[in-house]
C-alpha atoms as a PDB file:
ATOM      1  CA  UNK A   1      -1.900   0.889  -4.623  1.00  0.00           C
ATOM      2  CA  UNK A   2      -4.903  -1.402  -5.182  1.00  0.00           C
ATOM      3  CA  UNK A   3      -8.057  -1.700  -3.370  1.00  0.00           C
ATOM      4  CA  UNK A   4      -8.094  -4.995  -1.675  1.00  0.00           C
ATOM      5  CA  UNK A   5      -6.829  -6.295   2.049  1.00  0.00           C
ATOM      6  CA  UNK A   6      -3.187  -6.992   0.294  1.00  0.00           C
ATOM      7  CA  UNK A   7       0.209  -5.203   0.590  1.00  0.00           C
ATOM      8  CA  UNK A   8       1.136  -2.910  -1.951  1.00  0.00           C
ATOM      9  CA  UNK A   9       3.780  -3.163  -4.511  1.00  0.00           C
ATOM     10  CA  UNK A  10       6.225  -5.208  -2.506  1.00  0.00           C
ATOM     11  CA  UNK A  11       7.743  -6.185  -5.803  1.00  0.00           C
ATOM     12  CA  UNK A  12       9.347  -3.114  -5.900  1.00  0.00           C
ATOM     13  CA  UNK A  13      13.019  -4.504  -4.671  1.00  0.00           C
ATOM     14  CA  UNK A  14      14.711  -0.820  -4.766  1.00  0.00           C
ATOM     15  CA  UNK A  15      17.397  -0.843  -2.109  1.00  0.00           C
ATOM     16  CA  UNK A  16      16.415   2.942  -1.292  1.00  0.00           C
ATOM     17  CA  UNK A  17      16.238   4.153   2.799  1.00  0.00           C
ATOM     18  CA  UNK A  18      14.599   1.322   4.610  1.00  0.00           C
ATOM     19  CA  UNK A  19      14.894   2.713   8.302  1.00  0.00           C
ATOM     20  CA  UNK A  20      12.461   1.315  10.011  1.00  0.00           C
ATOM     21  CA  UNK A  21      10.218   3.013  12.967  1.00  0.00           C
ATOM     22  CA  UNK A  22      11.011   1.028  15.967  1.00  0.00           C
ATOM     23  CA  UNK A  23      10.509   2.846  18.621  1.00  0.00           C
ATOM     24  CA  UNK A  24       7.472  -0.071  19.849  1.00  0.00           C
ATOM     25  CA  UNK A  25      10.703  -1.861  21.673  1.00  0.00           C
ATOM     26  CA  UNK A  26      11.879  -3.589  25.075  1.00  0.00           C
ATOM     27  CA  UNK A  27      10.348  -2.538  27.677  1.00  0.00           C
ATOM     28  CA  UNK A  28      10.057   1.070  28.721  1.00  0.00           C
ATOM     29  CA  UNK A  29      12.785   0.880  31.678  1.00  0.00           C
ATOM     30  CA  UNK A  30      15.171  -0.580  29.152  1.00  0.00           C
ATOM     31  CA  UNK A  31      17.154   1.182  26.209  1.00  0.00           C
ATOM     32  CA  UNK A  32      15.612  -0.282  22.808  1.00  0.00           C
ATOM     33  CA  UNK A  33      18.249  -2.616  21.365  1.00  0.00           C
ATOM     34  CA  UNK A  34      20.647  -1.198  18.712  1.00  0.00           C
ATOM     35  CA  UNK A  35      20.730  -1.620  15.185  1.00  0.00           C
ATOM     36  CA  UNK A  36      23.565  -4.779  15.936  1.00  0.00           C
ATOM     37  CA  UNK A  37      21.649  -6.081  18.386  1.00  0.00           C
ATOM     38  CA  UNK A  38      18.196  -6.278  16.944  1.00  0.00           C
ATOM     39  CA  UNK A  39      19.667  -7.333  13.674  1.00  0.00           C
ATOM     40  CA  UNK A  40      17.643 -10.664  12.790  1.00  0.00           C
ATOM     41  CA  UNK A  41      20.683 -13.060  12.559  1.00  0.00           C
ATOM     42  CA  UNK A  42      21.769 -12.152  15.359  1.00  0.00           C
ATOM     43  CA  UNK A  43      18.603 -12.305  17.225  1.00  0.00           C
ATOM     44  CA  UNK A  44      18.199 -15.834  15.408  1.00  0.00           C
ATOM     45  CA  UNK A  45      14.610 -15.254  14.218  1.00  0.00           C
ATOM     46  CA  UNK A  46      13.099 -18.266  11.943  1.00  0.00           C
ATOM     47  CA  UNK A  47      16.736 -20.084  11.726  1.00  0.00           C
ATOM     48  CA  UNK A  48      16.844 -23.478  11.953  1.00  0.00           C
ATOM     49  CA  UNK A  49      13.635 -26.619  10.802  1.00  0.00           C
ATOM     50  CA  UNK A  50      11.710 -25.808  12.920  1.00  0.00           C
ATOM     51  CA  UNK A  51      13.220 -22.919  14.705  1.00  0.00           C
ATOM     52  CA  UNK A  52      13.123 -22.770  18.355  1.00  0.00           C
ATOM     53  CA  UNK A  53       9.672 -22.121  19.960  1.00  0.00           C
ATOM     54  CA  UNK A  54      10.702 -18.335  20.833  1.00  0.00           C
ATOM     55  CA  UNK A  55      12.491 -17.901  17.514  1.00  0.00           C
ATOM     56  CA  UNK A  56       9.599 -18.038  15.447  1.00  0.00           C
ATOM     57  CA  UNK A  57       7.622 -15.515  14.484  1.00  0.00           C
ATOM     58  CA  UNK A  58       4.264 -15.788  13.725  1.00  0.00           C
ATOM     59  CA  UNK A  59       0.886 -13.749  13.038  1.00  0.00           C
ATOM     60  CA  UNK A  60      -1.165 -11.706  14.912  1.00  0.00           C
ATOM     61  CA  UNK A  61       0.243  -8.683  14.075  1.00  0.00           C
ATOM     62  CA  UNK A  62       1.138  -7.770  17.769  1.00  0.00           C
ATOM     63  CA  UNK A  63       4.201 -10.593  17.184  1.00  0.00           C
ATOM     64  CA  UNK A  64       5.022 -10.195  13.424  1.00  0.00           C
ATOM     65  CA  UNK A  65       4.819  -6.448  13.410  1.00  0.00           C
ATOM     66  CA  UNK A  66       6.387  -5.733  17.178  1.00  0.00           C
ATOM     67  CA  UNK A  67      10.031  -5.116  17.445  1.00  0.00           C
ATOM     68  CA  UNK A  68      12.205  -6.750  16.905  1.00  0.00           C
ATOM     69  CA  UNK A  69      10.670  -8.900  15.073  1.00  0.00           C
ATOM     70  CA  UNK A  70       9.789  -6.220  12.697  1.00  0.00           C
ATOM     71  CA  UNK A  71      13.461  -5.897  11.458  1.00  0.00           C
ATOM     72  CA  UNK A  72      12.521  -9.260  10.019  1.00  0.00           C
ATOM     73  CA  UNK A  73       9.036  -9.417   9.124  1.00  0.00           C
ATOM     74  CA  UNK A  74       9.986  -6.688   7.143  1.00  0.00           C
ATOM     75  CA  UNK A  75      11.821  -8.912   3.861  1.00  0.00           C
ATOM     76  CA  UNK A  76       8.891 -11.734   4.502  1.00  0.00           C
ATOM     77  CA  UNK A  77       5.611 -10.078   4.625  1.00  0.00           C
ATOM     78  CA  UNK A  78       4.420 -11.992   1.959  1.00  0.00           C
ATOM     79  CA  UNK A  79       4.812 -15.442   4.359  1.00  0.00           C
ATOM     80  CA  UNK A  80       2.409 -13.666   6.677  1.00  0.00           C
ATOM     81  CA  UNK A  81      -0.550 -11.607   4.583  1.00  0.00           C
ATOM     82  CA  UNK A  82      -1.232 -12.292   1.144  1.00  0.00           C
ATOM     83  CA  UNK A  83      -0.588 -10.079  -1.549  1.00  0.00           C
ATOM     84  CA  UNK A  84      -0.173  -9.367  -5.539  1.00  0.00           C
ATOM     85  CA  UNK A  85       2.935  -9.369  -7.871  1.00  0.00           C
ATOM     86  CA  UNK A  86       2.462  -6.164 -10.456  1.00  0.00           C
ATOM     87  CA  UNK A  87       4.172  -7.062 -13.351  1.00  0.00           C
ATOM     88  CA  UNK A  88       7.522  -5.140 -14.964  1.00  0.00           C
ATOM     89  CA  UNK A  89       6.534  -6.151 -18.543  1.00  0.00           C
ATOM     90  CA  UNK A  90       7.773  -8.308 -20.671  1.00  0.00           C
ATOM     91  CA  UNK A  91      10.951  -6.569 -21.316  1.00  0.00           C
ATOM     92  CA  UNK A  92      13.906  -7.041 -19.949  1.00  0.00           C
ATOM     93  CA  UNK A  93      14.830  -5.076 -16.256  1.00  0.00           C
ATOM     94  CA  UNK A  94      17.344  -2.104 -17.426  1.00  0.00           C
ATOM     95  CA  UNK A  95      20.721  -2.806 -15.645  1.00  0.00           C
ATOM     96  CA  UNK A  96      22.173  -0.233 -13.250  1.00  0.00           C
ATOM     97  CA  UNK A  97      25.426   1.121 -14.091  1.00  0.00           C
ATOM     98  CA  UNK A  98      27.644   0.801 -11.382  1.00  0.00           C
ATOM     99  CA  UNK A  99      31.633   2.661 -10.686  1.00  0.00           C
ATOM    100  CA  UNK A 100      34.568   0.328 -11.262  1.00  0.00           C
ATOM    101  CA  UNK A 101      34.752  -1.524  -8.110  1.00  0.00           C
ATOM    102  CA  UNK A 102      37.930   0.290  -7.207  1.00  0.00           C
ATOM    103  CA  UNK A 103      36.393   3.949  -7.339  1.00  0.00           C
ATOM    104  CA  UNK A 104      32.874   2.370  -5.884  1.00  0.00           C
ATOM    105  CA  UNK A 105      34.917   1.036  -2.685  1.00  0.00           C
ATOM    106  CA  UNK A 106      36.585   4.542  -2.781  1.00  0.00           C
ATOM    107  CA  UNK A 107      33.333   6.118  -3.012  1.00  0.00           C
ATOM    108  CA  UNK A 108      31.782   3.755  -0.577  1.00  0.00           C
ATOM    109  CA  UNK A 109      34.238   4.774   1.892  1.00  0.00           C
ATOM    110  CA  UNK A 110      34.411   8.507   1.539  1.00  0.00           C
ATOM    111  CA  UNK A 111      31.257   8.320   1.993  1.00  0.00           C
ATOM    112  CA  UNK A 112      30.321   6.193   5.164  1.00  0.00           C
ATOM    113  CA  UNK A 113      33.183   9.212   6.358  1.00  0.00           C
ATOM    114  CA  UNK A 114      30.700  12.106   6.077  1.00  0.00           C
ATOM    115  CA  UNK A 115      29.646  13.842   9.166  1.00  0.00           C
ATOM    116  CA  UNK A 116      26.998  15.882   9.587  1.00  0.00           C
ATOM    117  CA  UNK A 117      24.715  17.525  12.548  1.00  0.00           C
ATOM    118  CA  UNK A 118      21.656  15.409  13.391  1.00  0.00           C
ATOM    119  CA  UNK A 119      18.807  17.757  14.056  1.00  0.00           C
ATOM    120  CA  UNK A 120      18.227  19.184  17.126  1.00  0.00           C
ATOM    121  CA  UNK A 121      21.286  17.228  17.915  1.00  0.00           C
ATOM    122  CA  UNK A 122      24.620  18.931  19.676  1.00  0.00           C
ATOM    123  CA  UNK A 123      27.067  15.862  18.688  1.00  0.00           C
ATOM    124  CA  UNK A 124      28.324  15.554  15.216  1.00  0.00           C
ATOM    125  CA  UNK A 125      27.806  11.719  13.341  1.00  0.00           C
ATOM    126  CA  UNK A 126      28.983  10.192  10.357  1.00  0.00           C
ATOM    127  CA  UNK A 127      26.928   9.094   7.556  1.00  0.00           C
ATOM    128  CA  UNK A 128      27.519   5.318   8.952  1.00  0.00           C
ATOM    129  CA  UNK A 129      26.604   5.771  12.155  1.00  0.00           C
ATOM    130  CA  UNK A 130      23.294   7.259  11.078  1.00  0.00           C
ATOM    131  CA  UNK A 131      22.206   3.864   9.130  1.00  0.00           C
ATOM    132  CA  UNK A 132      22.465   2.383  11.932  1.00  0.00           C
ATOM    133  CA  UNK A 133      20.948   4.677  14.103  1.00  0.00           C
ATOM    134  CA  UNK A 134      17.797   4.550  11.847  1.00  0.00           C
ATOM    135  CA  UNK A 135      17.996   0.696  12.078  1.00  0.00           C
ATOM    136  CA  UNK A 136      18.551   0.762   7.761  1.00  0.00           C
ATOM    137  CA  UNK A 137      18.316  -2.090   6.107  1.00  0.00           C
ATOM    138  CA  UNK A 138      19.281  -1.096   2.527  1.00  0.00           C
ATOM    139  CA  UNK A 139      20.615   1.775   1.032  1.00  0.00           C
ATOM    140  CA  UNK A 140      21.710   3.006  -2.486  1.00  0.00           C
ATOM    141  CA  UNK A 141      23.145   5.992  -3.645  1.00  0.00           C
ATOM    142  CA  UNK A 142      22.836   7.001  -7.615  1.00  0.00           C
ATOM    143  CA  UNK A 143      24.698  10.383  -8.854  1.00  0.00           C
ATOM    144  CA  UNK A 144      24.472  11.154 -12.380  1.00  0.00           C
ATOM    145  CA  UNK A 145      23.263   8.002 -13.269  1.00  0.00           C
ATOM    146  CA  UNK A 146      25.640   5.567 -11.750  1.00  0.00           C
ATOM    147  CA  UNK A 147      25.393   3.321  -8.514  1.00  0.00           C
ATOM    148  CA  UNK A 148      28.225   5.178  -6.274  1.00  0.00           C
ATOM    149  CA  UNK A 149      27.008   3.723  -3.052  1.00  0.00           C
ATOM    150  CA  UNK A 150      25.304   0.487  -1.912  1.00  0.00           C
ATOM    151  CA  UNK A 151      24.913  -1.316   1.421  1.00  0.00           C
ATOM    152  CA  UNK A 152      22.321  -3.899   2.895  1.00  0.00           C
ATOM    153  CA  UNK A 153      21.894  -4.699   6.543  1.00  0.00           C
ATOM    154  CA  UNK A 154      19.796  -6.852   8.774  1.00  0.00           C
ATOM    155  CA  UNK A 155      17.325  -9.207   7.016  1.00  0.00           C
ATOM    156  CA  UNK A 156      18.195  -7.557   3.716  1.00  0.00           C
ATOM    157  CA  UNK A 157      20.726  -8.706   0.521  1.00  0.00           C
ATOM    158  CA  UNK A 158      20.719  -7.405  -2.940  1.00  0.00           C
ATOM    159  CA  UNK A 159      18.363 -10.294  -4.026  1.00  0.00           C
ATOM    160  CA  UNK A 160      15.939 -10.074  -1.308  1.00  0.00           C
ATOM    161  CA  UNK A 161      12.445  -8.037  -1.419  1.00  0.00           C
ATOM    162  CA  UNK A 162      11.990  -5.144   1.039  1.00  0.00           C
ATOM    163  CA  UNK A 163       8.169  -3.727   2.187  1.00  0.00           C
ATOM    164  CA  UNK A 164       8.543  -0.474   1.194  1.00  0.00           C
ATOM    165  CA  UNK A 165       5.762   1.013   3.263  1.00  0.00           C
ATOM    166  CA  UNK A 166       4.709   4.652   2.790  1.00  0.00           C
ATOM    167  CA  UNK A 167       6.778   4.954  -0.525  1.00  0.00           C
ATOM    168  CA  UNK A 168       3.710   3.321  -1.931  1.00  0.00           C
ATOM    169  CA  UNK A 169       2.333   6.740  -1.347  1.00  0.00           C
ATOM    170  CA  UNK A 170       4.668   7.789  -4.484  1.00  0.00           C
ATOM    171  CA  UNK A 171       3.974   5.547  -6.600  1.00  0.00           C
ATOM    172  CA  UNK A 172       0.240   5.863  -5.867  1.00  0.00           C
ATOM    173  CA  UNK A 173       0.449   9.618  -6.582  1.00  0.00           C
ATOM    174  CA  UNK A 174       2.212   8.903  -9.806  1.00  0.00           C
ATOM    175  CA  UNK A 175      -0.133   6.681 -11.259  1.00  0.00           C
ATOM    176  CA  UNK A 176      -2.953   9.083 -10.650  1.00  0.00           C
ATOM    177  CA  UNK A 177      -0.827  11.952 -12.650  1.00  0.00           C
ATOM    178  CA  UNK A 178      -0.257  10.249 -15.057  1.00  0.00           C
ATOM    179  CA  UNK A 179      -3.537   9.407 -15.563  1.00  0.00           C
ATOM    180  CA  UNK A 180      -4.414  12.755 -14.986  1.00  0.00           C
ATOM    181  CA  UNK A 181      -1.686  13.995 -18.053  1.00  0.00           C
ATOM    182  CA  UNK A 182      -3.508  11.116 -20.109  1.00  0.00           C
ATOM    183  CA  UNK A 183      -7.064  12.514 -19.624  1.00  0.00           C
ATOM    184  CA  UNK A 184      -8.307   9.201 -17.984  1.00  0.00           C
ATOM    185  CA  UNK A 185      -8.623  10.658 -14.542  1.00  0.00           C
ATOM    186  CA  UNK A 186     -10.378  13.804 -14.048  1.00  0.00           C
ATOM    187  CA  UNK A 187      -8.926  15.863 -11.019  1.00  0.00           C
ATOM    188  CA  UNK A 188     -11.719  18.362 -10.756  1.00  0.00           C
ATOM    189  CA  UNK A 189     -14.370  15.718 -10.449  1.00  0.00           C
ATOM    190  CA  UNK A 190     -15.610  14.934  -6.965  1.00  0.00           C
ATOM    191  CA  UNK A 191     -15.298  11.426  -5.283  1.00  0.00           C
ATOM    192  CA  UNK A 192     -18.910  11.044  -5.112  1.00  0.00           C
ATOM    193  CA  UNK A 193     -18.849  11.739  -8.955  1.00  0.00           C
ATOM    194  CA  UNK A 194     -16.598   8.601  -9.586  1.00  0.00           C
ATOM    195  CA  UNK A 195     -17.615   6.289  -6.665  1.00  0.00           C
ATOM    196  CA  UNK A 196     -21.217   7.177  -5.992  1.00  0.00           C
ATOM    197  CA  UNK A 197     -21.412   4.414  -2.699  1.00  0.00           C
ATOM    198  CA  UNK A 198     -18.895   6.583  -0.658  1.00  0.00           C
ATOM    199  CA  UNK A 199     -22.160   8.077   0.649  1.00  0.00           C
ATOM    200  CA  UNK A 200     -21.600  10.582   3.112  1.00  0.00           C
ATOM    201  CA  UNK A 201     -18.493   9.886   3.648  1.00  0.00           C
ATOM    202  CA  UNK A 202     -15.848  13.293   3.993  1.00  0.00           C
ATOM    203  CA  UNK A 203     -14.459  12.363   1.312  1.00  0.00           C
ATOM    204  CA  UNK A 204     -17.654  12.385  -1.036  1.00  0.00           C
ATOM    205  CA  UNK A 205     -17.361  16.095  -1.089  1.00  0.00           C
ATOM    206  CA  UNK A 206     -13.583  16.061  -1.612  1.00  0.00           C
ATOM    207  CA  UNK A 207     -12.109  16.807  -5.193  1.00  0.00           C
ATOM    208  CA  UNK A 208      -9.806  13.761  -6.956  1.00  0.00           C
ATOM    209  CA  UNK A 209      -6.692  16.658  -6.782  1.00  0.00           C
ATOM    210  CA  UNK A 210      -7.437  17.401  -2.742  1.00  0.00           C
ATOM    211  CA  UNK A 211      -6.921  13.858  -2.364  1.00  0.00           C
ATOM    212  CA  UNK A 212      -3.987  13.446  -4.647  1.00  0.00           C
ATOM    213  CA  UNK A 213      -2.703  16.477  -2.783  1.00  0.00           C
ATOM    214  CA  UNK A 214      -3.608  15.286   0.840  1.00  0.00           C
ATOM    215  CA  UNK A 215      -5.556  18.541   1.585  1.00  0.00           C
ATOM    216  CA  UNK A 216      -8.693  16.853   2.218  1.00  0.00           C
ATOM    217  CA  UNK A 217     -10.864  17.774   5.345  1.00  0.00           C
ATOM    218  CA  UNK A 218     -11.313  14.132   7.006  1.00  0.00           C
ATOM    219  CA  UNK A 219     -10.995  12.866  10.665  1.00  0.00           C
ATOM    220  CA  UNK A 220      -7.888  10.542  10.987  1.00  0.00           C
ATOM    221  CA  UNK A 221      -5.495  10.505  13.745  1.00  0.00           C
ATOM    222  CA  UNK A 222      -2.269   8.499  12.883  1.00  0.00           C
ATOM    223  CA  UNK A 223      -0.557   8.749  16.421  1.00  0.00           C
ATOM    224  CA  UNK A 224       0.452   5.042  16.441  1.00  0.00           C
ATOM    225  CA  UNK A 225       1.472   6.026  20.264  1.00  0.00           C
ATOM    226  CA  UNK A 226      -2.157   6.173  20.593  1.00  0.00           C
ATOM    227  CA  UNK A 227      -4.200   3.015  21.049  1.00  0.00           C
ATOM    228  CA  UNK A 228      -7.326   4.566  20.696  1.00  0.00           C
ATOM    229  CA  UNK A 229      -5.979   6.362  17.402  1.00  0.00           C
ATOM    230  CA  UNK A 230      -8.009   6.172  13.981  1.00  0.00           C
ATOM    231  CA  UNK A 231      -4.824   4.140  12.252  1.00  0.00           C
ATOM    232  CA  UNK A 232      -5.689   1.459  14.455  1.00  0.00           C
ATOM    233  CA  UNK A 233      -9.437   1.311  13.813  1.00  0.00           C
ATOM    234  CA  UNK A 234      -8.486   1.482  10.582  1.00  0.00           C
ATOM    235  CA  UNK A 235      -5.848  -1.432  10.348  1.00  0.00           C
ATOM    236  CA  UNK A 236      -8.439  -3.700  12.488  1.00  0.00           C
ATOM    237  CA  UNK A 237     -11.092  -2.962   9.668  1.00  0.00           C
ATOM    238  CA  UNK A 238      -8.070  -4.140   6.859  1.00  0.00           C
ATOM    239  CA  UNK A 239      -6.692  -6.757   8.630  1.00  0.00           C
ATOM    240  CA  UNK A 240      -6.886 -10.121   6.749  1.00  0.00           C
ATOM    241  CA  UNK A 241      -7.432 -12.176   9.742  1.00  0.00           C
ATOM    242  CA  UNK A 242     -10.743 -13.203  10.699  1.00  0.00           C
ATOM    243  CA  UNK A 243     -12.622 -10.584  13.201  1.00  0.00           C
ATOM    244  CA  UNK A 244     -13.437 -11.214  16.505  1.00  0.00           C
ATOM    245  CA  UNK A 245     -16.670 -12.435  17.317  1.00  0.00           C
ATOM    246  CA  UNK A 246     -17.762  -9.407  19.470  1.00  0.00           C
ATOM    247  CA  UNK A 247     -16.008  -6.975  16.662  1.00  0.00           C
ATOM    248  CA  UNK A 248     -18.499  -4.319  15.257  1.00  0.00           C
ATOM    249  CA  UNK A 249     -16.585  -1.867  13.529  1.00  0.00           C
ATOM    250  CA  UNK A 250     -15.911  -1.839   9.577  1.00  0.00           C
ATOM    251  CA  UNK A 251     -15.112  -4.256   7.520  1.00  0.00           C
ATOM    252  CA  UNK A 252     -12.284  -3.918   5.414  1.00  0.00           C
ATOM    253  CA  UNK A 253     -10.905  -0.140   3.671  1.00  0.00           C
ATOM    254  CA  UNK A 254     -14.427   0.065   1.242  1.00  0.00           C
ATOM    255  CA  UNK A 255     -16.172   0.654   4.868  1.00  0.00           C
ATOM    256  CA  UNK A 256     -13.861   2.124   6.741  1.00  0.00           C
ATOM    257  CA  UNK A 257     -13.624   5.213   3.961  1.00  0.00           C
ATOM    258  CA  UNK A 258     -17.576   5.335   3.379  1.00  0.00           C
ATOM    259  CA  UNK A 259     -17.791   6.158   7.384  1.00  0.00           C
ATOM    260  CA  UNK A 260     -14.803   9.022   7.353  1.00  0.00           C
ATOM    261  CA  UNK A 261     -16.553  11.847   9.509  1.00  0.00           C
ATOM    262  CA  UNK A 262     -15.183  15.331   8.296  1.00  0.00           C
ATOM    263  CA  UNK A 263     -12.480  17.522  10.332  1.00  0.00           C
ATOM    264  CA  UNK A 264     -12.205  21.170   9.085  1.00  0.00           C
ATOM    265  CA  UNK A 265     -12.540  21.989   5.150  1.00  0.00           C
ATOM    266  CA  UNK A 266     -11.166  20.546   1.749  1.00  0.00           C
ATOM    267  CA  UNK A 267      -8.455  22.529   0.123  1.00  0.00           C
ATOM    268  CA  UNK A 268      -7.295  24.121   3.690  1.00  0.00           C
ATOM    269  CA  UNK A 269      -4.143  22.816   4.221  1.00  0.00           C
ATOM    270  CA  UNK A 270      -2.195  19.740   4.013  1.00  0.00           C
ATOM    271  CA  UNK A 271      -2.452  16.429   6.078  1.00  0.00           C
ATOM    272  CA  UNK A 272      -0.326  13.863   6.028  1.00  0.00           C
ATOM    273  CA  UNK A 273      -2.758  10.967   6.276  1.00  0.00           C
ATOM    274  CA  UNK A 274      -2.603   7.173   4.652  1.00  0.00           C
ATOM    275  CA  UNK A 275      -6.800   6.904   3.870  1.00  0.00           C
ATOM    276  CA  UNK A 276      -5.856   9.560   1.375  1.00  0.00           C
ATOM    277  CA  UNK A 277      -3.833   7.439  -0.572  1.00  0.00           C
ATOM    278  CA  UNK A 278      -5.913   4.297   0.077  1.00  0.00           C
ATOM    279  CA  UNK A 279      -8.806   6.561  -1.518  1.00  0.00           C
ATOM    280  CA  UNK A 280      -6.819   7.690  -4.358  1.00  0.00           C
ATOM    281  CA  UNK A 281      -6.194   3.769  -5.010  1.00  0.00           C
ATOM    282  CA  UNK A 282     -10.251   3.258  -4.932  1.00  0.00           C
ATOM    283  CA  UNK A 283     -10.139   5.919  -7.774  1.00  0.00           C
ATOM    284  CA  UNK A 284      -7.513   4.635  -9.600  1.00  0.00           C
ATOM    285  CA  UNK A 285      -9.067   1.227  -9.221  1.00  0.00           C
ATOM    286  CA  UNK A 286     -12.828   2.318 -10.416  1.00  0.00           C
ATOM    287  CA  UNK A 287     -11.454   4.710 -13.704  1.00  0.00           C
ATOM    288  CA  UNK A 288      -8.964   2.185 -14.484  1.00  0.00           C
ATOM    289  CA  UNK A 289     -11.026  -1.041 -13.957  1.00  0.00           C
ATOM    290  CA  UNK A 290      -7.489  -2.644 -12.765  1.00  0.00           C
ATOM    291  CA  UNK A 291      -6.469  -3.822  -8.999  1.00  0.00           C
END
């Protein structure tokens, strides 16, 4: 949620859904490898000092971030890019309350029993098959304010830190509301209004609440099956690593958003796309005066 070339808020250790999009895998006349199989002790990533030459897994990010080496990159991505611890407080973290271990196996158990009808699927699964079938690494359940469910897999344990990805995108959101509810962010102002060097930029002529909102009218393709997609213009322009020598696109996310080229109008309709949030962190950056 800050403006800089570092990963988000992976202090945020909440064992919530951490399926993982690997569908980057094996090569395309094989089937991917399951869940068991591409689980990172198994595959032996990084064990041993040194690890074996092809256990270790390194940057660029076609390595680190490929599966499946993902499935462990995933609990260290602060040994590969740098990043920023936000700070709880000084108080003390407020406990979970969990069932007495005899209901929470009970629970646990009735549970992982569920079955339900994937979508668009004809064949019936239970709730345990599906973690794995989403590759999961973590996964907690709270009903009425108690812990009733709680399993880790892969490169995950109840200590460990998790990337949570897009579910910055929440958090992101929620800071801007609140400073919205607090009058310290005004949602009818334009971007230009707050960050006059976003130019000409689509999203000069957006409002703070169309971004917020994702309704903005910018051109941004995020079809990672696409090489020649925007996402991957834009992640060369944030990467950390040191550019090519014959690279002449932007540099870093300040450039990349000031050259946004508009697609259809503001307000329209909703777009699921990231530079909306990493704008709405450039807001929250320049009212607040925080990273």
């Amino acid at each position: 949620m800050r403006f800089t070339p570092r990963l988000p808020a992976l202090g945020m250790a909440l064992a919530v859904t951490m399926g993982v999009g690997l569908s980057a895998s094996a090569q395309s006349n094989q089937e991917p490898l399951s869940a068991q199989q591409s689980d990172p002790r198994v595959m032996g990533w990084m064990q041993g000092f040194p690890p074996p030459e092809d256990k270790i897994i390194t940057q660029p990010d076609s390595v680190y971030f490929s599966f499946p080496r993902l499935r462990w990159s995933v609990c260290h991505l602060r040994e590969f890019l740098p990043t920023e611890q936000v700070s709880r407080g000084l108080g003390a973290p407020a406990p979970l309350p969990y069932l007495a271990p005899s209901e929470f196996a009970d629970e646990r158990q009735n549970i992982d029993a569920l079955t339900f009808l994937p979508q668009n699927g004809d064949t019936p699964m239970t709730w345990e098959q599906s973690l794995y079938a989403n590759y999961t690494d973590g996964m907690l359940i709270l009903h009425k304010g108690e812990v009733v469910y709680e399993r880790y897999f892969g490169c995950l344990a109840e200590h460990q830190k998790h990337a949570i990805m897009s579910m910055t995108k929440s958090v992101t959101g929620l800071l801007a509301q609140i400073m919205v509810a607090e009058g310290d962010l005004d949602d009818t102002k334009l971007v230009r209004e707050i960050i006059p060097e976003i130019g000409s930029s689509a999203f000069a002529t957006a409002t703070v609440r169309q971004v917020m909102d994702m309704t903005t009218g910018v051109k941004y393709s995020e079809d990672y099956s696409d090489p020649n997609a925007d996402v991957w213009i834009y992640s060369r322009a944030a990467s950390p690593l040191p550019k090519p020598a014959d690279y002449e696109g932007p540099n870093g996310y300040w450039e990349y958003l000031q050259q946004v080229e508009p697609d259809g109008n503001h307000g329209d309709e909703f777009h699921y796309k990231t530079i909306n949030s990493d704008m709405l962190g450039w807001l929250i950056a320049r009212v607040s005066g925080k990273s």
